[in-house]
N, C-alpha and C. Protein backbone atom coordinates (compact mmCIF):
# COMPACT_ATOMS: atom_id res chain seq x y z
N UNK A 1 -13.01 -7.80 -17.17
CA UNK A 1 -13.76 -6.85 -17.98
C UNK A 1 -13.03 -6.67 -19.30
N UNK A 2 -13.13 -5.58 -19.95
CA UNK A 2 -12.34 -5.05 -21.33
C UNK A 2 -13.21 -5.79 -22.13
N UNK A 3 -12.85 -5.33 -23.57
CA UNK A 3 -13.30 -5.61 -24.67
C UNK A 3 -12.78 -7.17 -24.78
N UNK A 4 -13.39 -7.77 -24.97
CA UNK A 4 -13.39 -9.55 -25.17
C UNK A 4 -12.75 -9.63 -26.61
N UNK A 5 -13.10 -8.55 -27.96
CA UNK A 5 -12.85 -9.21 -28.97
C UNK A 5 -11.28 -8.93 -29.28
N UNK A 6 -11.11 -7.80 -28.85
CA UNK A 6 -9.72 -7.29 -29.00
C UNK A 6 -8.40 -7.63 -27.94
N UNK A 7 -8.92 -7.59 -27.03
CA UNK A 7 -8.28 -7.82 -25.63
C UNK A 7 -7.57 -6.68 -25.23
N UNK A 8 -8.36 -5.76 -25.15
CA UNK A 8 -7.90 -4.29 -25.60
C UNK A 8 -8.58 -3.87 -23.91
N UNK A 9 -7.75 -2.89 -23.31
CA UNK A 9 -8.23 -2.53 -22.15
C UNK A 9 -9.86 -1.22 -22.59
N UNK A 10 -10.88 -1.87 -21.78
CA UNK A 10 -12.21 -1.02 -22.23
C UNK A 10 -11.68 0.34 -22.38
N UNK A 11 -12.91 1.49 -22.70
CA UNK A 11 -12.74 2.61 -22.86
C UNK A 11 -13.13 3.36 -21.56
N UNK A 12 -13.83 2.63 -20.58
CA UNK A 12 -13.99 3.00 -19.54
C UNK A 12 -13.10 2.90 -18.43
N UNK A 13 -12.43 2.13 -18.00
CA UNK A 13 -11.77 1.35 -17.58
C UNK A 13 -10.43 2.79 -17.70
N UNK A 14 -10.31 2.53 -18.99
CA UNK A 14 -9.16 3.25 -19.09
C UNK A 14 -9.12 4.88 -19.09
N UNK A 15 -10.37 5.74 -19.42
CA UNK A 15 -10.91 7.02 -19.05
C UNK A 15 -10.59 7.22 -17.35
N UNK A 16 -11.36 5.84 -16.87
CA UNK A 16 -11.49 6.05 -14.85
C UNK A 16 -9.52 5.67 -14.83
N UNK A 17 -9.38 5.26 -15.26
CA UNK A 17 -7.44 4.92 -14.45
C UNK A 17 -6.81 6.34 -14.91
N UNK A 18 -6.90 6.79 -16.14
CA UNK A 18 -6.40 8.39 -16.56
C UNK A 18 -7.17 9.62 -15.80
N UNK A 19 -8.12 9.36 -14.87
CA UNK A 19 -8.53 10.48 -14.26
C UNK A 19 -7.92 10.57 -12.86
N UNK A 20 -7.71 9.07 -12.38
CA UNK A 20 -7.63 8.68 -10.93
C UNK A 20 -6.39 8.21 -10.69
N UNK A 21 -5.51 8.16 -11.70
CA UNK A 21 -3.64 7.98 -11.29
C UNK A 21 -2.97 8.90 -12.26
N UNK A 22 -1.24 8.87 -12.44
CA UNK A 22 -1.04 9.20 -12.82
C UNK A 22 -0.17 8.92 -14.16
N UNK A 23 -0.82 8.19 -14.58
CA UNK A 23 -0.69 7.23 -15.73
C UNK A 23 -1.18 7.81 -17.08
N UNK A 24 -0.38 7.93 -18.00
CA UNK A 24 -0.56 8.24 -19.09
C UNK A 24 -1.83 6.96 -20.01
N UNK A 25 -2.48 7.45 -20.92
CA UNK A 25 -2.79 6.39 -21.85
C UNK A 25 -2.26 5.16 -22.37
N UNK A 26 -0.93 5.76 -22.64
CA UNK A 26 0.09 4.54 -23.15
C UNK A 26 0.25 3.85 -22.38
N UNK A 27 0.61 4.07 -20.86
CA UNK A 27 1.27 3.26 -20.16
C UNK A 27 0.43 2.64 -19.83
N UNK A 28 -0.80 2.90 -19.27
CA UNK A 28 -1.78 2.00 -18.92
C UNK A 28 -2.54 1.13 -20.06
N UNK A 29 -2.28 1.22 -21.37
CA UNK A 29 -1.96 0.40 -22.14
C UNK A 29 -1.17 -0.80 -22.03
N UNK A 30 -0.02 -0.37 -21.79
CA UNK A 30 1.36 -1.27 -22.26
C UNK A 30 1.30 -2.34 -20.76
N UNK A 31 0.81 -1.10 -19.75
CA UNK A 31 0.38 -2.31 -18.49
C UNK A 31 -0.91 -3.83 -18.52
N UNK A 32 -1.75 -2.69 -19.25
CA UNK A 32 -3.04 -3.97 -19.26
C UNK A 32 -2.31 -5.08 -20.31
N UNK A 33 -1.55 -4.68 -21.37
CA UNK A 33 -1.05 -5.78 -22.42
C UNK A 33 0.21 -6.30 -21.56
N UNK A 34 1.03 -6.34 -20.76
CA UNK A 34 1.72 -7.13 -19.97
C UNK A 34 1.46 -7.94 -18.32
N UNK A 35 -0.38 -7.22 -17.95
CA UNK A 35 -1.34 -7.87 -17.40
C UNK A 35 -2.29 -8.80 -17.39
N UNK A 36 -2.19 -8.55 -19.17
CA UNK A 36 -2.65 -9.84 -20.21
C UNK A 36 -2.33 -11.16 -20.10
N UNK A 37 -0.61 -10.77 -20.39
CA UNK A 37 0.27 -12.06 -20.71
C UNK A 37 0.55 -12.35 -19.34
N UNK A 38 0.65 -11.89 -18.07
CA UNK A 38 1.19 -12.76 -17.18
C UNK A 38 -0.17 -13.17 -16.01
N UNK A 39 -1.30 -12.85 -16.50
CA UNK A 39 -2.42 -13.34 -16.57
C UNK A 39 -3.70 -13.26 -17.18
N UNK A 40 -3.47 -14.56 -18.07
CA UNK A 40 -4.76 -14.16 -19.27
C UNK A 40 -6.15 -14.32 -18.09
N UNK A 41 -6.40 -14.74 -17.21
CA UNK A 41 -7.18 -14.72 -16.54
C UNK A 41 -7.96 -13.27 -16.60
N UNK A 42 -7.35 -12.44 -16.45
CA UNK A 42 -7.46 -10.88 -15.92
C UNK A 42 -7.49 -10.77 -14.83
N UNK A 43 -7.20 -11.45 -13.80
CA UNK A 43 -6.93 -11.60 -12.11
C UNK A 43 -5.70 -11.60 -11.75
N UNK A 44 -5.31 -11.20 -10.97
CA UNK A 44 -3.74 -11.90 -10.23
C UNK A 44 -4.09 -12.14 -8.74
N UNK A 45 -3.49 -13.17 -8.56
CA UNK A 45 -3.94 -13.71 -7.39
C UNK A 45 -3.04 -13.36 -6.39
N UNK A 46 -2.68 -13.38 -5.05
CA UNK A 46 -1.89 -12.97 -3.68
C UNK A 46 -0.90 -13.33 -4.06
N UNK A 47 -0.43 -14.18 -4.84
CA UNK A 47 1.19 -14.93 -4.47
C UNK A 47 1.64 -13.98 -5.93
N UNK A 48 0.94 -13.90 -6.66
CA UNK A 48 1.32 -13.40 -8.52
C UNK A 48 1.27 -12.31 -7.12
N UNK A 49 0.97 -11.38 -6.87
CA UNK A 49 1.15 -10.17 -6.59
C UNK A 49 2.73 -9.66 -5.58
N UNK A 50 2.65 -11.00 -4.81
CA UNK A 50 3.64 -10.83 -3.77
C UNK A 50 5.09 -10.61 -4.81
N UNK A 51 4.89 -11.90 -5.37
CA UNK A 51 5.97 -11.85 -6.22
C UNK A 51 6.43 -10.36 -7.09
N UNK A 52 5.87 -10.02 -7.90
CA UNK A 52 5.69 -8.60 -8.45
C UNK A 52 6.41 -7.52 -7.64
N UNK A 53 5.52 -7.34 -6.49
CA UNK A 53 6.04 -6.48 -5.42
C UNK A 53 7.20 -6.54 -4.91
N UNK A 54 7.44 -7.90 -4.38
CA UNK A 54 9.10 -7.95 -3.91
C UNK A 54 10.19 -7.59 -4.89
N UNK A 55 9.60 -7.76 -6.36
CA UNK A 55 10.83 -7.64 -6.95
C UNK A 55 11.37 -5.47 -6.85
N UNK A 56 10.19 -5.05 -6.11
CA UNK A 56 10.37 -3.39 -6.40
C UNK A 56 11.59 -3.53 -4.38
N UNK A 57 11.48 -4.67 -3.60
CA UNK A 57 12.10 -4.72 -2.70
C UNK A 57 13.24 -6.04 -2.68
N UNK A 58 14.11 -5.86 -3.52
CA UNK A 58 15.06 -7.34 -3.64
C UNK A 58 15.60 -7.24 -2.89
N UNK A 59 16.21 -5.93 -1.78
CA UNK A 59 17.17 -6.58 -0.98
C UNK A 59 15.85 -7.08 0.60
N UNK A 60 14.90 -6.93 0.64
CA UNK A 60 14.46 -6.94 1.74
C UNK A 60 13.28 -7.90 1.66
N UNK A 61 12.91 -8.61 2.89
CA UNK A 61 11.69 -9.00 2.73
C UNK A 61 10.30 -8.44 3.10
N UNK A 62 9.64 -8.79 1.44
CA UNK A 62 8.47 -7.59 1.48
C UNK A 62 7.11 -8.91 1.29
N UNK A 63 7.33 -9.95 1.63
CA UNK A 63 6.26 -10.83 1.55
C UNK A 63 4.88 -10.53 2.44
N UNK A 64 5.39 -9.83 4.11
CA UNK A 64 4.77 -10.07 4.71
C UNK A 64 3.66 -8.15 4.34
N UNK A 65 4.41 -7.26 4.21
CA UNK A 65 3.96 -5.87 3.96
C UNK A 65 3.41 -6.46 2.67
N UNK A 66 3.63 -6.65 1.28
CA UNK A 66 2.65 -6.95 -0.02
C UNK A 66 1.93 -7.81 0.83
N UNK A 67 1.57 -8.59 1.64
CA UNK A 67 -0.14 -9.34 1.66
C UNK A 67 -0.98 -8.74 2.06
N UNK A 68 -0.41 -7.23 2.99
CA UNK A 68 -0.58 -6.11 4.30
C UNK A 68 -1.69 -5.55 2.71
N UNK A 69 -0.84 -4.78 1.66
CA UNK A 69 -1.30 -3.98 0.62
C UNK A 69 -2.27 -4.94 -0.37
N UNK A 70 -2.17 -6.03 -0.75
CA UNK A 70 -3.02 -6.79 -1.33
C UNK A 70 -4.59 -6.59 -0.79
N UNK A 71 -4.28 -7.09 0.58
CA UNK A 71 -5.78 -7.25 1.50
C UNK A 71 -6.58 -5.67 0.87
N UNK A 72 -5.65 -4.35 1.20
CA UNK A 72 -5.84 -3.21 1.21
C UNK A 72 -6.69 -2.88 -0.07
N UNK A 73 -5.99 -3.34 -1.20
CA UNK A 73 -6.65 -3.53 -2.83
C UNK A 73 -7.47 -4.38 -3.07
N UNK A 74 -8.05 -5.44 -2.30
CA UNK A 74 -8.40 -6.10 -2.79
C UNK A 74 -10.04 -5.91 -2.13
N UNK A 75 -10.53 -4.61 -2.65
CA UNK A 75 -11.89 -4.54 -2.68
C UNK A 75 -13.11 -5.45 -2.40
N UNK A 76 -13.40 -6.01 -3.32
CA UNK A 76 -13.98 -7.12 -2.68
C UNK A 76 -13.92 -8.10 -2.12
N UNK A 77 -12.95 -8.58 -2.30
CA UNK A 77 -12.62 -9.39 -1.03
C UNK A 77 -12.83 -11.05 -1.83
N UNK A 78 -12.16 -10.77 -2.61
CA UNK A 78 -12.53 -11.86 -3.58
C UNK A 78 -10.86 -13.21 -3.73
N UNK A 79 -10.09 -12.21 -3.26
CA UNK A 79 -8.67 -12.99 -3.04
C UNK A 79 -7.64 -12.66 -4.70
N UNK A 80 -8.27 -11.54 -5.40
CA UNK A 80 -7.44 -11.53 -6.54
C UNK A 80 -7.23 -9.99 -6.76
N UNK A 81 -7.13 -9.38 -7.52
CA UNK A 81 -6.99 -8.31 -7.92
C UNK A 81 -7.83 -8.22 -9.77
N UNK A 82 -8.16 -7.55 -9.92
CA UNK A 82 -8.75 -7.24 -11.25
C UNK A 82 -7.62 -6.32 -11.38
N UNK A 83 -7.58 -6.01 -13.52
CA UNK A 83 -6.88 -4.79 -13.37
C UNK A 83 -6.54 -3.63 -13.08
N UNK A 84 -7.95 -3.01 -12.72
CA UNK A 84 -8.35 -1.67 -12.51
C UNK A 84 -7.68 -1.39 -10.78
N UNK A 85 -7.94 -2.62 -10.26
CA UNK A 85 -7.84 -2.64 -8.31
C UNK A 85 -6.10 -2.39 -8.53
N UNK A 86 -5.20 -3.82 -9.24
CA UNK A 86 -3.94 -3.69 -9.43
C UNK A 86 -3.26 -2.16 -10.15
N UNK A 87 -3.72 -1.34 -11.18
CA UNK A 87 -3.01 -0.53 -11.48
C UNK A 87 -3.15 1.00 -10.02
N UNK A 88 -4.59 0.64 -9.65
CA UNK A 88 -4.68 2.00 -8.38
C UNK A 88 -3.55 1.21 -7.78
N UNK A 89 -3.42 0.72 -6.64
CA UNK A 89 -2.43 -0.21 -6.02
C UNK A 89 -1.29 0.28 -6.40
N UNK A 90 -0.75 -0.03 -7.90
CA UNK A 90 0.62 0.91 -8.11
C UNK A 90 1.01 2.10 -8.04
N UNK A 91 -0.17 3.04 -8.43
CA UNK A 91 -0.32 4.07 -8.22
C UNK A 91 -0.17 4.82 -6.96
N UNK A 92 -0.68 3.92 -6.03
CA UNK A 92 -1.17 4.82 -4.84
C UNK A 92 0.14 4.22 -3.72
N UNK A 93 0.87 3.70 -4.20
CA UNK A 93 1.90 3.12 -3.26
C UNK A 93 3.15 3.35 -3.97
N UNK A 94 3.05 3.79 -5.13
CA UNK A 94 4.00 4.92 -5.65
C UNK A 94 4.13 6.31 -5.64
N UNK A 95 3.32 7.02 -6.04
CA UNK A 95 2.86 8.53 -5.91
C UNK A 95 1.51 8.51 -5.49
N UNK A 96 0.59 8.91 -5.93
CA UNK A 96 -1.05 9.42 -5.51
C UNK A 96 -0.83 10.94 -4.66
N UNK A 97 -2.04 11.31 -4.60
CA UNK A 97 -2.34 12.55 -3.97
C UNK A 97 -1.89 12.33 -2.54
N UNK A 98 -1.66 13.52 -1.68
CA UNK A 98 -1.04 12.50 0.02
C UNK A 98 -2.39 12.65 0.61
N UNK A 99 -3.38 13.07 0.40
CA UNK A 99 -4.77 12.74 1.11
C UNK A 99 -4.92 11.46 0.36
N UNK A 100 -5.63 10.87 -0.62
CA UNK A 100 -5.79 10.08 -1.15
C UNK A 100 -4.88 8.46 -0.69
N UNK A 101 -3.19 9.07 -0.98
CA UNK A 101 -2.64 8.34 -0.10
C UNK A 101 -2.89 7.85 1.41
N UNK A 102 -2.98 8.80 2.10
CA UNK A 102 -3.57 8.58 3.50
C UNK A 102 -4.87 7.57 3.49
N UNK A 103 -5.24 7.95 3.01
CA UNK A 103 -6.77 7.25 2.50
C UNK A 103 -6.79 5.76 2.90
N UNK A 104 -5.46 5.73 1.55
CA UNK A 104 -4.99 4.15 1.72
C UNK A 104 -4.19 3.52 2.29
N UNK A 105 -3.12 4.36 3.47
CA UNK A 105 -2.45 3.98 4.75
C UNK A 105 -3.85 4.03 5.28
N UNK A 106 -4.46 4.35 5.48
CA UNK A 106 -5.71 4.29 6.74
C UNK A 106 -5.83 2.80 6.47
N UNK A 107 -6.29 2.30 5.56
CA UNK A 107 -7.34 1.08 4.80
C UNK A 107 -6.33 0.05 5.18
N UNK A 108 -4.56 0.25 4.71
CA UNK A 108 -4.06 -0.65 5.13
C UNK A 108 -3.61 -1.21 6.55
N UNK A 109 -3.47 0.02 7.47
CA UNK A 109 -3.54 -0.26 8.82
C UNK A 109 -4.58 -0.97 9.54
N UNK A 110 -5.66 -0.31 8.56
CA UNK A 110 -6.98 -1.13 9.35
C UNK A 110 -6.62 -2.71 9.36
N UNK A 111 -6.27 -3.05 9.45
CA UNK A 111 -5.79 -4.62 9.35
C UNK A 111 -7.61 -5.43 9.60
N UNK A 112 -8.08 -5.46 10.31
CA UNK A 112 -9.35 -5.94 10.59
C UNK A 112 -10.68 -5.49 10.08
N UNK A 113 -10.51 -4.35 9.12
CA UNK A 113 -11.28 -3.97 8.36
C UNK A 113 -12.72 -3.36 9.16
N UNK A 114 -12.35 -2.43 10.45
CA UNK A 114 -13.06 -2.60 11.01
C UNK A 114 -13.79 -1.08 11.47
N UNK A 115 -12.99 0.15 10.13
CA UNK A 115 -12.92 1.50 10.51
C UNK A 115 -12.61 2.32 11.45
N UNK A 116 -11.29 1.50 11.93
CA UNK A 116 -10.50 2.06 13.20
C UNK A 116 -8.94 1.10 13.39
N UNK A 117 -8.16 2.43 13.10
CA UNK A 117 -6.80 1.82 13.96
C UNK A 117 -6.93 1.42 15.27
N UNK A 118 -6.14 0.20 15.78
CA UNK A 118 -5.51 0.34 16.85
C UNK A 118 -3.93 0.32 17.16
N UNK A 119 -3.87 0.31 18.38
CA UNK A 119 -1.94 0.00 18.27
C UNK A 119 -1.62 -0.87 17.88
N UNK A 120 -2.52 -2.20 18.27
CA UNK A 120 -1.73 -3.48 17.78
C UNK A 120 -1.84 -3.20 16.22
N UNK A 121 -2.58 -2.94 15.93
CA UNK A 121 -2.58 -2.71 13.96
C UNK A 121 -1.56 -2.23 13.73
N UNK A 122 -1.29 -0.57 14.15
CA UNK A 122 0.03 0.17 13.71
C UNK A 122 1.24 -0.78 13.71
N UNK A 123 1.24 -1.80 15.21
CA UNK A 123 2.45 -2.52 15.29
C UNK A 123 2.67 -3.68 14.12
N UNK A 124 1.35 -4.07 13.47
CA UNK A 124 1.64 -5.38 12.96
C UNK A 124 1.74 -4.71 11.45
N UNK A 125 2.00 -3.14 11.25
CA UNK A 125 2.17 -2.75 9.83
C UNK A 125 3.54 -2.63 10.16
N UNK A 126 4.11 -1.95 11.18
CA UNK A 126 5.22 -1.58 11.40
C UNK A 126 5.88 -2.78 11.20
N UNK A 127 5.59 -3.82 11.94
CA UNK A 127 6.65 -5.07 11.57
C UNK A 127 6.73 -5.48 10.26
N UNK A 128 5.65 -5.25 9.65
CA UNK A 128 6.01 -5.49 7.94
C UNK A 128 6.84 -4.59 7.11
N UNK A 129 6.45 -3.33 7.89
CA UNK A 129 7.29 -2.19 7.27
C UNK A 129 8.82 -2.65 7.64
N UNK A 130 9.15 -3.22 8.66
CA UNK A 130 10.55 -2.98 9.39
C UNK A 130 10.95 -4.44 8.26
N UNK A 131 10.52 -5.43 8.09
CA UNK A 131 10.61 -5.87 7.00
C UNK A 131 11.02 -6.07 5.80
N UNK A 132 10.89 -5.11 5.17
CA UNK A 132 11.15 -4.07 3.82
C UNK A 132 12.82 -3.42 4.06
N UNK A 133 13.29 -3.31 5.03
CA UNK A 133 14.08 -2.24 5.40
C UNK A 133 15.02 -3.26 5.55
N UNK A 134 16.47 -2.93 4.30
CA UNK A 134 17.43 -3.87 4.31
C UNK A 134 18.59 -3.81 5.80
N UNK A 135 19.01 -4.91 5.72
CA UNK A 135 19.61 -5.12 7.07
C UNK A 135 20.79 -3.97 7.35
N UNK A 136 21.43 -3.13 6.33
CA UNK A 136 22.64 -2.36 6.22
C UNK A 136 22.09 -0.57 6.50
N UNK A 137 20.29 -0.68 6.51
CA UNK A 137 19.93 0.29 7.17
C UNK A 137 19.63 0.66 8.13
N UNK A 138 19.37 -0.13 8.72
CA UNK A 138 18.58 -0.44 9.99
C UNK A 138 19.49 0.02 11.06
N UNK A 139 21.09 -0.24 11.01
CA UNK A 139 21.79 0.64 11.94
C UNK A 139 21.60 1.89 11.91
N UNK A 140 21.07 2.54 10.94
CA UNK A 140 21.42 4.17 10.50
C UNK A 140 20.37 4.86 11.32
N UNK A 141 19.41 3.59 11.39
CA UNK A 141 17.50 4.49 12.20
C UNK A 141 17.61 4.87 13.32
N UNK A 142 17.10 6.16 13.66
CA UNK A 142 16.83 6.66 15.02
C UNK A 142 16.56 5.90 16.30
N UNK A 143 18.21 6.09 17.39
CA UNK A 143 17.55 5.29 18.42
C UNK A 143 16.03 4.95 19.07
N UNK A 144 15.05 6.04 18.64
CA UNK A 144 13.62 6.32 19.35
C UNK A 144 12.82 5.19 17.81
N UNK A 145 13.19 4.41 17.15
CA UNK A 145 12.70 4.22 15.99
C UNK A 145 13.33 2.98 15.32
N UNK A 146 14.33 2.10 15.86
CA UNK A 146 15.17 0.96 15.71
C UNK A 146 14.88 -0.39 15.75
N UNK A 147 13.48 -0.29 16.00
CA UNK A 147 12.22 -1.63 16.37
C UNK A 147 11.21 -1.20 16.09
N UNK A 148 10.49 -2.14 15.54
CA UNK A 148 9.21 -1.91 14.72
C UNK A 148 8.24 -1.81 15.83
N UNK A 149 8.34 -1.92 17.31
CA UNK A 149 8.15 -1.63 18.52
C UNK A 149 8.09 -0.76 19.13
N UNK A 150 9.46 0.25 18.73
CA UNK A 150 9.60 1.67 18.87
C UNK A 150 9.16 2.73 18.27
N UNK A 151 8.80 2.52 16.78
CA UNK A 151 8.36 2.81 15.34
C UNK A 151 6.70 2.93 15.72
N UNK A 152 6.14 1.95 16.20
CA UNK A 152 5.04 1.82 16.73
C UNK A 152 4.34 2.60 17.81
N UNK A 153 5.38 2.44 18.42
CA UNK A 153 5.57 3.39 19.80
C UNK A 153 5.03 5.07 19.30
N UNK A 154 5.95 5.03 18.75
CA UNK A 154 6.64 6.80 18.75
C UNK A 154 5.28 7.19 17.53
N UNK A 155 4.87 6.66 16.43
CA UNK A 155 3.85 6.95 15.91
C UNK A 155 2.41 7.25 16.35
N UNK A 156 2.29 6.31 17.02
CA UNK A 156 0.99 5.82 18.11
C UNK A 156 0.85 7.45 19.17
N UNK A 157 2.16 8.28 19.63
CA UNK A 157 1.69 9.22 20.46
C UNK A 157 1.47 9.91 19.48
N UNK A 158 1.41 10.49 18.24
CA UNK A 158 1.39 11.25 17.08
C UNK A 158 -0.44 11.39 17.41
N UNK A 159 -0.82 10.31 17.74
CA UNK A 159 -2.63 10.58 17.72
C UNK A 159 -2.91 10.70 19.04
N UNK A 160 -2.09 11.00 19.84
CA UNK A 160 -2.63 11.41 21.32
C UNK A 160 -3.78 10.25 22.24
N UNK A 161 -3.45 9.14 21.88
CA UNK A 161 -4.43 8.21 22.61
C UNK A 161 -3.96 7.29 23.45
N UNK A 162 -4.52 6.46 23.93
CA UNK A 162 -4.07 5.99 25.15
C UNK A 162 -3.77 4.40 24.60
N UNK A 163 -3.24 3.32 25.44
CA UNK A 163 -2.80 1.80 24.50
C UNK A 163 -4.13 1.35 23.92
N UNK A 164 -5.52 1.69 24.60
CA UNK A 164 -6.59 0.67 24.03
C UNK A 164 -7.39 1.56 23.28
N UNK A 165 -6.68 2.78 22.80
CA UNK A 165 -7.77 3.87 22.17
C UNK A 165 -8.00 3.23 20.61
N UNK A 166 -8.52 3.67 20.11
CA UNK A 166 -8.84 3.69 18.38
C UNK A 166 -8.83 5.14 17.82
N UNK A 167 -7.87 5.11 16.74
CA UNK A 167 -7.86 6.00 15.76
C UNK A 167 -9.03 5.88 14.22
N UNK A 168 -9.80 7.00 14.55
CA UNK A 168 -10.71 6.83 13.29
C UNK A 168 -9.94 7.38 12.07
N UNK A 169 -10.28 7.16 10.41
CA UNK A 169 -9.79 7.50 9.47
C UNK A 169 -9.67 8.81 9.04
N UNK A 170 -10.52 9.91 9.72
CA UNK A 170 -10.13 11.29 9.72
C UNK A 170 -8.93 11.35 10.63
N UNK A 171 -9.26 11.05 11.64
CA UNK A 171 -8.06 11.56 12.95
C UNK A 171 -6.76 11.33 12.10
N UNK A 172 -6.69 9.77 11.60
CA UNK A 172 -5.67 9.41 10.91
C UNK A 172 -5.25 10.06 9.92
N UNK A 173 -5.82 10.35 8.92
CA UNK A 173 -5.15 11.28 8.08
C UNK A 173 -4.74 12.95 8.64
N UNK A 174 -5.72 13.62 9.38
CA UNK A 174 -5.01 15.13 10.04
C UNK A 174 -3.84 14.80 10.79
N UNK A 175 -3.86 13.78 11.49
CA UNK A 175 -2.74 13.56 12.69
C UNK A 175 -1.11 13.30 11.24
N UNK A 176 -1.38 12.55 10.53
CA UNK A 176 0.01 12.42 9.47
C UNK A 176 -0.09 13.82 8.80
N UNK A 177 -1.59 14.07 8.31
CA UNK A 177 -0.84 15.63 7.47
C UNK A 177 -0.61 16.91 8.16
N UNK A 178 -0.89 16.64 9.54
CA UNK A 178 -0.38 17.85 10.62
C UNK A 178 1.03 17.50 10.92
N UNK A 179 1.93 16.21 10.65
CA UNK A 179 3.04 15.64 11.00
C UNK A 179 3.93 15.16 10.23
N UNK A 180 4.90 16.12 9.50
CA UNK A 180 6.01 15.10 8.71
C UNK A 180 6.48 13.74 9.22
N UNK A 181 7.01 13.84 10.12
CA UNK A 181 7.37 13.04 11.03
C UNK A 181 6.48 12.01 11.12
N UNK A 182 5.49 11.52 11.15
CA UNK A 182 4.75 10.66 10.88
C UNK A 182 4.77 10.44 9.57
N UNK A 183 4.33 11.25 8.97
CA UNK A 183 4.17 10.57 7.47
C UNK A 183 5.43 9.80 7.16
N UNK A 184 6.21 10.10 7.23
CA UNK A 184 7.42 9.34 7.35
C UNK A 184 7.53 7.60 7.55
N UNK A 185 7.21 7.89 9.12
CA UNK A 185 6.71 6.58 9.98
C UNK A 185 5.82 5.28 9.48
N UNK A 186 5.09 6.58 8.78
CA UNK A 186 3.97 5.24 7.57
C UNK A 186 4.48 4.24 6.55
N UNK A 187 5.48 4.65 6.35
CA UNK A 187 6.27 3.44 5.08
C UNK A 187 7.77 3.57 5.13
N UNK A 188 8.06 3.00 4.35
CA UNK A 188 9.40 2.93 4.06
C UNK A 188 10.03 3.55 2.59
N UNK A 189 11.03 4.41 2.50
CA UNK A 189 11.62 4.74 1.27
C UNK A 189 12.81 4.26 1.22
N UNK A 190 13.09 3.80 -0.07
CA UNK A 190 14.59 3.17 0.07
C UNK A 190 15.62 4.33 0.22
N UNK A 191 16.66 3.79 0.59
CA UNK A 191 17.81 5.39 0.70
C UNK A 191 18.47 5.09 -0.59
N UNK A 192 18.18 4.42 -1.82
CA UNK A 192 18.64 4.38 -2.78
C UNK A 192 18.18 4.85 -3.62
C-alpha cells in the first residue's frame, strides 16, 4: 500500500497504527522508511522476519517461537507480512493493552487456527517459549516449571480442564487476567 509517488507511509495507514499501538508518528515513520529499504517489496517474508526477531533474542533460540508469532500476524495467510500486520506484531509482543495482548496469546496458541486451545497447543508454545530462554536461566526456574512439559502442565490447570478439554478465547483471556501467575507462563521476559 502507501503512497506510490513518494514512498511515504499512507495517511491512513499511519492514522490506524497511531490509534492502535503505541507508536509515535515519527517512529512509525522512521520504521516504514527502514521497512522500505530492507524490503522494497513492502512484504517481509517468514525467514526476513525470523531473522529480525532473533536478533531481540541473541542469546537464545527464537526461530522456532518467531514462526509461532509470524503465523499469529500473518492475517491472511498469505506467507508475508505487510507493514501495517509487521508494526502491530511489534507492538503487541512488546507492550499493547494486556486484553488486547491476550487477544494475541490466544491467536498464537491457537496453533491450528481453529478457535480453541488445547494442551497439546499450550505444549508446543511452551516448547518454543522454553526456547527463547538462555541456557544460564533455566537453572534459576521453578522446580514445578523447569520443562516446557511442566510449564505446560502447571498452566493448563490455570483453566480447570481436563487433558482433552479445549479452552475457548474468552476462558483464555479471564483465566490469565484472573492469574498473574499465568500471565507470566505465557511468554518469556529476559532477566536482563
Amino acid at each position: 500500500m502507501g503512497n506510490s509517488k513518494s514512498g511515504a507511509v499512507s495517511k491512513e495507514i499511519l492514522e490506524d497504527l497511531k490509534l492502535n499501538t503505541k507508536f509515535s508518528e515519527t517512529e512509525i515513520v522512521q520504521w516504514y522508511e527502514n521497512f522500505k529499504k530492507q524490503c522494497p517489496t513492502g512484504r517481509i517474508s517468514k525467514e526476513e522476519f525470523q531473522s529480525i526477531y532473533s536478533k531481540f533474542f541473541p542469546d537464545s533460540d527464537a526461530q522456532t517461537y518467531s514462526q509461532h508469532v509470524f503465523r499469529s500476524f500473518d492475517t491472511n495467510d498469505d506467507g508475508t507480512l505487510d507493514f501495517k500486520e509487521y508494526i502491530v506484531a511489534l507492538h503487541m509482543t512488546s507492550t499493547g493493552k494486556t486484553t488486547r495482548k491476550l487477544e494475541w496469546a490466544f491467536s498464537l496458541f491457537d496453533v491450528d487456527k481453529n478457535g480453541y486451545i488445547t494442551k497439546s497447543e499450550v505444549k508446543e508454545i511452551c516448547t518454543a517459549i522454553f526456547k527463547l530462554i538462555p541456557e544460564d536461566e533455566l537453572a534459576d526456574l521453578p522446580q514445578d516449571e523447569n520443562t516446557a512439559e511442566k510449564r505446560a502442565d502447571k498452566l493448563w490447570k490455570f483453566f480447570e480442564k481436563g487433558e482433552n478439554d479445549r479452552v475457548a478465547e474468552g476462558e483464555f483471556i479471564q483465566g490469565v487476567l484472573d492469574n498473574e501467575e499465568a500471565l507470566r507462563l505465557i511468554q518469556y521476559q529476559p532477566s536482563k
